[in-house]
N, C-alpha and C. Protein backbone atom coordinates (compact mmCIF):
# COMPACT_ATOMS: atom_id res chain seq x y z
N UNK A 1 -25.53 -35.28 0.38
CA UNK A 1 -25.77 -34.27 1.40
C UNK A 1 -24.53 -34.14 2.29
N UNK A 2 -24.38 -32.97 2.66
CA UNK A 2 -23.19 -32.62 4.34
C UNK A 2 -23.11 -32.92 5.08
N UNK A 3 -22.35 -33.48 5.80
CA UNK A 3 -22.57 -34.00 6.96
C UNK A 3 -22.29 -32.67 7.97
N UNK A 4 -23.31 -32.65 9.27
CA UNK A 4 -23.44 -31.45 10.06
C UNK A 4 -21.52 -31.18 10.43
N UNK A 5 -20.93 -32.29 10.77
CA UNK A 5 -19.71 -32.41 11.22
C UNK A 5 -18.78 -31.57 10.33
N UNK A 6 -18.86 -31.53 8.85
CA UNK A 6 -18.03 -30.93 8.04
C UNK A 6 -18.58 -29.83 7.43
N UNK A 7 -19.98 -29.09 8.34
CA UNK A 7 -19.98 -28.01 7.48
C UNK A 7 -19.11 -26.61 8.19
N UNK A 8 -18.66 -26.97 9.59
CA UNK A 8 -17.78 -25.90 9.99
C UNK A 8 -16.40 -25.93 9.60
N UNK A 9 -15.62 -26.41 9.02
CA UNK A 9 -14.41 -26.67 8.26
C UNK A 9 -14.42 -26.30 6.92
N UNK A 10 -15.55 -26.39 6.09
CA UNK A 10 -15.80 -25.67 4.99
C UNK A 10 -15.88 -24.35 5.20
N UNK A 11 -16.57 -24.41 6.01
CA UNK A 11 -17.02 -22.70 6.31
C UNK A 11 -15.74 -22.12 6.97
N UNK A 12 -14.92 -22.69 7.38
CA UNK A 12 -13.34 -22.08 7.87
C UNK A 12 -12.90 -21.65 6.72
N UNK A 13 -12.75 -22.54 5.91
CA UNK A 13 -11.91 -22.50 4.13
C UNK A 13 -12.57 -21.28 3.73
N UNK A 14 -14.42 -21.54 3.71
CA UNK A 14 -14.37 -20.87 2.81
C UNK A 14 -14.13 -19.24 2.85
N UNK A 15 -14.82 -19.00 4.35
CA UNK A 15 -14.08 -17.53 4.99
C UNK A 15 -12.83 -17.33 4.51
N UNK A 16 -11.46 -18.19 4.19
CA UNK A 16 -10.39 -18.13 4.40
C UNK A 16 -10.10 -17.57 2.89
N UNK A 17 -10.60 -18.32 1.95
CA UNK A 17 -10.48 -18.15 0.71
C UNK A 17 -11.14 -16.51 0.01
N UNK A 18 -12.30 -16.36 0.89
CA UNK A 18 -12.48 -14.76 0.56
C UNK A 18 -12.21 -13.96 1.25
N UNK A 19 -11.46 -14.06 1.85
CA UNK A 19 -10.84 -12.99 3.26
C UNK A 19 -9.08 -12.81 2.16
N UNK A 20 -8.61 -14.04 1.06
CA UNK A 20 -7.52 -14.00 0.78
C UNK A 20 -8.05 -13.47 -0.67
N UNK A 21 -8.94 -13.67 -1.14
CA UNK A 21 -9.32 -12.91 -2.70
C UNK A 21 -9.83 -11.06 -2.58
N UNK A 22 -10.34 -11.07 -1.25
CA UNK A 22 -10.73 -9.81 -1.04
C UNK A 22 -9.32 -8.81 -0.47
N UNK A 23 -8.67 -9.10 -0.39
CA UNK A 23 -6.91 -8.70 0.16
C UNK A 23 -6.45 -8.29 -1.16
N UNK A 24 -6.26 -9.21 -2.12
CA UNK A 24 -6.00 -9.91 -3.54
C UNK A 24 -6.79 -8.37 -4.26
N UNK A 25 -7.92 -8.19 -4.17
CA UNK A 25 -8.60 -7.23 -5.07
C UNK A 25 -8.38 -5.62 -4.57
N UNK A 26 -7.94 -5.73 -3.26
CA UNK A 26 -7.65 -4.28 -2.22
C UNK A 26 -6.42 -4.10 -3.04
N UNK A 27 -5.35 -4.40 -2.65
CA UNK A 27 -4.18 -4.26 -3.58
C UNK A 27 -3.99 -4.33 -4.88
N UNK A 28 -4.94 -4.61 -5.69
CA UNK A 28 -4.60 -4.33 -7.16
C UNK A 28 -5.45 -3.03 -7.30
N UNK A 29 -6.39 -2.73 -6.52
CA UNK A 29 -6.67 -1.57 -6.61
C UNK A 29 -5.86 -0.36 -6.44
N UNK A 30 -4.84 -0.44 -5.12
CA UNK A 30 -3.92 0.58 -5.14
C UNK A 30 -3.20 0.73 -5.78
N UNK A 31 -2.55 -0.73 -6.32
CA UNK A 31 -1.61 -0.47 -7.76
C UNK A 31 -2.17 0.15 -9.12
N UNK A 32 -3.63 0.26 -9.10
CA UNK A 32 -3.60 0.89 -10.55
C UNK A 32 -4.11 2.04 -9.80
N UNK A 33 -4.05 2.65 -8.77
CA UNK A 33 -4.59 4.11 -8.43
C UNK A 33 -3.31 4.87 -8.20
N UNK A 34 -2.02 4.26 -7.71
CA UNK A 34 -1.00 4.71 -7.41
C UNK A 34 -0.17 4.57 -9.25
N UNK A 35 -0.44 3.98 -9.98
CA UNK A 35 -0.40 4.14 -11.25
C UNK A 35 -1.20 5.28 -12.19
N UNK A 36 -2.16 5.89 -11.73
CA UNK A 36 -3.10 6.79 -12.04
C UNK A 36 -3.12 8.13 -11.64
N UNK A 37 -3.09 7.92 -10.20
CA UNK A 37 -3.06 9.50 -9.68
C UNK A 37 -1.84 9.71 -8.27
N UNK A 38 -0.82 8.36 -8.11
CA UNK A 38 -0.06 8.14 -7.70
C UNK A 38 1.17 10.16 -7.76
N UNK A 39 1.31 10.30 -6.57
CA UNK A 39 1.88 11.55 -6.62
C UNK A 39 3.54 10.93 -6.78
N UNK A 40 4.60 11.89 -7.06
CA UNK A 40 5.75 11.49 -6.39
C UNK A 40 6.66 12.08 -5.36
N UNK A 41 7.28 11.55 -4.51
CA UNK A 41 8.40 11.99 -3.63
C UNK A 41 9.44 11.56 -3.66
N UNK A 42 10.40 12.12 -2.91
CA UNK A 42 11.75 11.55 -2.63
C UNK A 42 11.83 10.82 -1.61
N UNK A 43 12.35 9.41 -1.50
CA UNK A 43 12.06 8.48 0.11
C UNK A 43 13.42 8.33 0.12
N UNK A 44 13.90 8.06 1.72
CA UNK A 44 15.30 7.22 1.92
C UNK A 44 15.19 6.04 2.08
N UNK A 45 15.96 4.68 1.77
CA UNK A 45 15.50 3.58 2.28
C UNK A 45 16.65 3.13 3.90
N UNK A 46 16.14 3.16 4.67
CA UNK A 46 16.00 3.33 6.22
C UNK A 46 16.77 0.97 6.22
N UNK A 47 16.17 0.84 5.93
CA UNK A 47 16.47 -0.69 5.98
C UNK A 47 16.07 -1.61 5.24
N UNK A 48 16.41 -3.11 5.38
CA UNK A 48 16.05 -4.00 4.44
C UNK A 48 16.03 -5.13 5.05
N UNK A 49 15.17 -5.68 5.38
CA UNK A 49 14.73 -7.07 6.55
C UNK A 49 14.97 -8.30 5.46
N UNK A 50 15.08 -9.23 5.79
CA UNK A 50 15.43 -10.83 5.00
C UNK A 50 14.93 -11.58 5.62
N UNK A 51 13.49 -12.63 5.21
CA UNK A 51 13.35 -13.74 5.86
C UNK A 51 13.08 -14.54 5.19
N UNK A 52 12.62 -16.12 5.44
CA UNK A 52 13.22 -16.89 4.53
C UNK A 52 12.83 -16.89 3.72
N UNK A 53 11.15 -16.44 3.13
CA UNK A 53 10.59 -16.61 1.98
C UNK A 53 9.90 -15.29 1.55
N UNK A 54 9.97 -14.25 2.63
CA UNK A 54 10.05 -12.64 2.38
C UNK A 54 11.03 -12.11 2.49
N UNK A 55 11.21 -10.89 2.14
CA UNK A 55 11.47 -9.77 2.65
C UNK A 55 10.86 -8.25 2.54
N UNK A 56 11.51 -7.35 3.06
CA UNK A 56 10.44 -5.92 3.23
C UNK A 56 11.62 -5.02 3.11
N UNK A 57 11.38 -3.55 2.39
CA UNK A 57 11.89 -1.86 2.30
C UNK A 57 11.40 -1.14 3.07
N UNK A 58 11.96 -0.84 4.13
CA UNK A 58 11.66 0.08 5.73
C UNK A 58 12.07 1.47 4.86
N UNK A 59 11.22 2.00 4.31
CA UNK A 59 11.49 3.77 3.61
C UNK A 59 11.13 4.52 5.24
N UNK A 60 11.51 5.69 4.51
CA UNK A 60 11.21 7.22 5.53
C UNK A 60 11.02 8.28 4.08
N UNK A 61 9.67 8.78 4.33
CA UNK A 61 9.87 9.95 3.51
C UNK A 61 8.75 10.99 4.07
N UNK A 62 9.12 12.38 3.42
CA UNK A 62 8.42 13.17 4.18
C UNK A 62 7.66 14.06 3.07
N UNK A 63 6.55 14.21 3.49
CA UNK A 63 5.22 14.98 2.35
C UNK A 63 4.56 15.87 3.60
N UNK A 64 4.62 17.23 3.10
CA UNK A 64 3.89 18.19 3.82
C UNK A 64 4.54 18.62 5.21
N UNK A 65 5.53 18.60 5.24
CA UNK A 65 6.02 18.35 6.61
C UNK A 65 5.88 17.81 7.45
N UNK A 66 5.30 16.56 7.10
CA UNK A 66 5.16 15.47 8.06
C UNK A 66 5.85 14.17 7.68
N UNK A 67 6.66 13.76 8.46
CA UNK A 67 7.84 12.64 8.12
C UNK A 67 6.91 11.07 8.40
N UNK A 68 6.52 10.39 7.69
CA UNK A 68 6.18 9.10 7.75
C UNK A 68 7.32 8.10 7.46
N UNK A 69 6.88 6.58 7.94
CA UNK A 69 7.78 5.70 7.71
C UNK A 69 6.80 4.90 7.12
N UNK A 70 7.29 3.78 6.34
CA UNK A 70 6.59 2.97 5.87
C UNK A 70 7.16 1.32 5.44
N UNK A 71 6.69 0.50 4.61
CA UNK A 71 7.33 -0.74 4.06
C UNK A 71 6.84 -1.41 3.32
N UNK A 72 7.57 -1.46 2.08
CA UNK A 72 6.53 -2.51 1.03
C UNK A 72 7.77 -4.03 0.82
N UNK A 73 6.54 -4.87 0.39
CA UNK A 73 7.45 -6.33 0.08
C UNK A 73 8.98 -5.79 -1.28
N UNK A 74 9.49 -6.82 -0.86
CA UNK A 74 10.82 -6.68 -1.41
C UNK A 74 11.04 -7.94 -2.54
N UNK A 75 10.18 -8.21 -2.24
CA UNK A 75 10.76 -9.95 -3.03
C UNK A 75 10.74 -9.70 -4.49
N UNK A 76 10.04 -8.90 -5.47
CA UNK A 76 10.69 -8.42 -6.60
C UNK A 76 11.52 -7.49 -6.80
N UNK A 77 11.91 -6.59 -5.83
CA UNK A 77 12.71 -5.53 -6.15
C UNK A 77 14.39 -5.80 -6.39
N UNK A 78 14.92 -5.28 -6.85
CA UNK A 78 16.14 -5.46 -7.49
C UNK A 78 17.18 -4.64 -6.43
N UNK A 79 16.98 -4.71 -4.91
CA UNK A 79 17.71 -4.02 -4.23
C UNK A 79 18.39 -4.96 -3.17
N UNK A 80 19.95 -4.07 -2.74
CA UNK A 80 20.49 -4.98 -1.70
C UNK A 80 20.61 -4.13 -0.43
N UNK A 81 21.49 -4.87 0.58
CA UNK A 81 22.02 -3.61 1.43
C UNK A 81 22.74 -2.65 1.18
N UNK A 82 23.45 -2.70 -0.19
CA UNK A 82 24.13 -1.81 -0.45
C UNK A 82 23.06 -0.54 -0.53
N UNK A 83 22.02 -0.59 -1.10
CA UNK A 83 20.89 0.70 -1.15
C UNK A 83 20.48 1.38 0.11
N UNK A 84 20.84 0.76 1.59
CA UNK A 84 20.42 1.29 2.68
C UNK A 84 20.87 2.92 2.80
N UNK A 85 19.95 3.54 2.89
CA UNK A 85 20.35 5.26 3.39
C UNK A 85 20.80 5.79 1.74
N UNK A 86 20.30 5.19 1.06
CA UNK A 86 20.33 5.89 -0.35
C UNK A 86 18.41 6.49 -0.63
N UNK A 87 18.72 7.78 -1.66
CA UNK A 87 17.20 8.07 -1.61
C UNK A 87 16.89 7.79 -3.00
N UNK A 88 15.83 7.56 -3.01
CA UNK A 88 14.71 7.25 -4.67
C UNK A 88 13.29 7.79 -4.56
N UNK A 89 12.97 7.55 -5.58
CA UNK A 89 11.56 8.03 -6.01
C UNK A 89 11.02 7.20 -5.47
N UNK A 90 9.30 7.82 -5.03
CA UNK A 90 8.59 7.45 -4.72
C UNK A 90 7.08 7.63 -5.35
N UNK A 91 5.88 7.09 -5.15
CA UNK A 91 4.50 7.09 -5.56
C UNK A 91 3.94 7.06 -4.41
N UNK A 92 2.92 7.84 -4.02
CA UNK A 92 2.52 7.72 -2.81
C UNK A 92 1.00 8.29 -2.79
N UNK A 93 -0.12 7.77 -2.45
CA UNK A 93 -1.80 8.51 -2.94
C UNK A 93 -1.89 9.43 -1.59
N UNK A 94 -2.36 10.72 -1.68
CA UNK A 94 -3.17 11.32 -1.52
C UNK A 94 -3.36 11.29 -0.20
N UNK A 95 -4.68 10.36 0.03
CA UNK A 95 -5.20 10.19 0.91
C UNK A 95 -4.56 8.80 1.64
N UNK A 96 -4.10 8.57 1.22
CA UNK A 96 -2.90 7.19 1.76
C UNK A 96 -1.87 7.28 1.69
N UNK A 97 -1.20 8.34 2.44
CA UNK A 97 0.19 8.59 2.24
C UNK A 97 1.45 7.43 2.70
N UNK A 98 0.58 6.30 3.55
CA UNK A 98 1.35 5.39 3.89
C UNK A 98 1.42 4.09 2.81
N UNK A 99 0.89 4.25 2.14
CA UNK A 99 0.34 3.41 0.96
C UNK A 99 1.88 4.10 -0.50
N UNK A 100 2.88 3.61 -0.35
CA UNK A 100 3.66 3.68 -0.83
C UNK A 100 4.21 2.72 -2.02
N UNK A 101 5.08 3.07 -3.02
CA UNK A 101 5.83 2.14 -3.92
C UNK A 101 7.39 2.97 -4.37
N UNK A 102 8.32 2.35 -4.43
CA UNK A 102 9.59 2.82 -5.02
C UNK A 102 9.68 2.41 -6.17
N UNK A 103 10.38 3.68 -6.82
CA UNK A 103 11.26 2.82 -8.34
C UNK A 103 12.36 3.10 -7.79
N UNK A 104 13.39 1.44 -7.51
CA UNK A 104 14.55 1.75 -7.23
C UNK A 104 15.58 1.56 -8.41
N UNK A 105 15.06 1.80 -9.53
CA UNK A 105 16.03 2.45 -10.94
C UNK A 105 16.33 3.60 -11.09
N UNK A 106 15.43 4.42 -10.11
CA UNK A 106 15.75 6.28 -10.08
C UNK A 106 15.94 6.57 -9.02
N UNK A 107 17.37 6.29 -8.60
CA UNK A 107 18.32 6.67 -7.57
C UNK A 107 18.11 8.28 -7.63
N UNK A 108 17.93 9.14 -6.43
CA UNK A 108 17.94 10.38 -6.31
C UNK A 108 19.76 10.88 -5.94
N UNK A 109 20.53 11.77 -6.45
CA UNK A 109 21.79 11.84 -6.03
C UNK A 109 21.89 13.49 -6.24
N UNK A 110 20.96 14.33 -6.72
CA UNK A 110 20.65 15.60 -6.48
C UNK A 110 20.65 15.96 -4.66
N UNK A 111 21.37 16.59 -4.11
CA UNK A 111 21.80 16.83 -3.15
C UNK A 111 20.52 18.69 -2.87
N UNK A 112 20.21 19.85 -3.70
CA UNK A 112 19.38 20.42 -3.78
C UNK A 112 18.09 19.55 -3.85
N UNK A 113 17.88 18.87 -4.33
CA UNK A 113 16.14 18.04 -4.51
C UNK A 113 15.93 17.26 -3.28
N UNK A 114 16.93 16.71 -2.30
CA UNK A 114 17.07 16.13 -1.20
C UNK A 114 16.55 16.45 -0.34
N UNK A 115 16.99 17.84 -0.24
CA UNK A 115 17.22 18.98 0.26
C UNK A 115 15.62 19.41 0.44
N UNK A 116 15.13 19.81 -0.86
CA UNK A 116 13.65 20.16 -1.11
C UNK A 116 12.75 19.51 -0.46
N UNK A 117 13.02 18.11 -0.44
CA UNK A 117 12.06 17.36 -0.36
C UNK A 117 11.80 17.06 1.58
N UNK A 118 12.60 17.85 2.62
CA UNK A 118 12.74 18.13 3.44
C UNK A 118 13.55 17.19 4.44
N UNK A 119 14.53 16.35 3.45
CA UNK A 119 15.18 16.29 4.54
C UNK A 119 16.85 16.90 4.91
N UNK A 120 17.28 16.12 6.31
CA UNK A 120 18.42 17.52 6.60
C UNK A 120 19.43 17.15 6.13
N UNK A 121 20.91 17.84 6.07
CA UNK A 121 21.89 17.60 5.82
C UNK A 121 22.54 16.49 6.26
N UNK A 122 22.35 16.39 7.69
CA UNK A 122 22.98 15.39 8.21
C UNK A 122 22.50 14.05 7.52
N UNK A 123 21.37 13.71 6.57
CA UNK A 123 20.77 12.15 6.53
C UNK A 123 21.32 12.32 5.43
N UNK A 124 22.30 13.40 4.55
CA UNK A 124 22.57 13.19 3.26
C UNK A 124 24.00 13.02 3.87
N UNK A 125 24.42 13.52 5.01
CA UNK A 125 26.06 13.16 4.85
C UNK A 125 26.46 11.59 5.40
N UNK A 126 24.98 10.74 5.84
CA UNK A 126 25.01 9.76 6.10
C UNK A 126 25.04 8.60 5.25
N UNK A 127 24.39 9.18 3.59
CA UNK A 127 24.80 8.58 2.63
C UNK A 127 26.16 8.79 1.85
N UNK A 128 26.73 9.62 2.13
CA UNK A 128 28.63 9.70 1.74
C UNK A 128 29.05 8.99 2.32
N UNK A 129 28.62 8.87 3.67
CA UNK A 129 29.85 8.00 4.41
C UNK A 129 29.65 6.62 4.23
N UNK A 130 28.30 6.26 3.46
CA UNK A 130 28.63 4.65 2.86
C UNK A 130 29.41 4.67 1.83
């Protein structure tokens, strides 16, 4: 039997453990919905944070004329600072427009599609001058 003493420490864990599997099942959901009906855009990447056992992609992109910012983990992506203020593709749902993913293998360098995708001249002459 339990002792009364250790059933609130279990019950910490065990909250803890489905509060971290239910996180766990939220996000694989967006990855196969943003795989499914995932739209695309053009994003800039705005910055790139480093810490010791993360890091994060500070994008800016704009859908509908409305400019959002956003950030997904970095720790698999294949990007450095050199990518800052460069633009790429994006996946982005619907109804979660902040709910974002990059492929940063499809560098955008179309200067018209940039353009389209609404942003101004000046954030493209900010990528020449890197």
């Amino acid at each position: 039997m339990i002792k009364k003493k250790n059933i609130i420490p279990l019950l910490i864990l065990l909250a803890f453990i489905i509060f971290v599997l239910c996180a766990q099942l939220r996000s694989f959901q967006y990855e196969n919905r943003l795989k499914r009906e995932g739209q695309s855009a053009i994003g800039r990447v705005d910055s790139i944070v480093r810490f010791p056992k993360s890091s994060a992609v500070f994008i800016s992109y704009i859908i509908s004329n409305k400019k959002y910012n956003s950030f997904e983990s970095a720790l698999d992506k294949k990007i450095s600072s050199e990518d800052v203020g460069r633009f790429y593709e994006f996946r982005y749902l619907l109804d979660s427009p902040k709910i974002v993913r990059g492929n940063y293998f499809k560098e955008i360098t179309d200067t018209v599609a940039i353009l389209n995708a609404g942003f101004s001249r000046e954030e493209i002459v900010i990528l020449n001058k890197n």
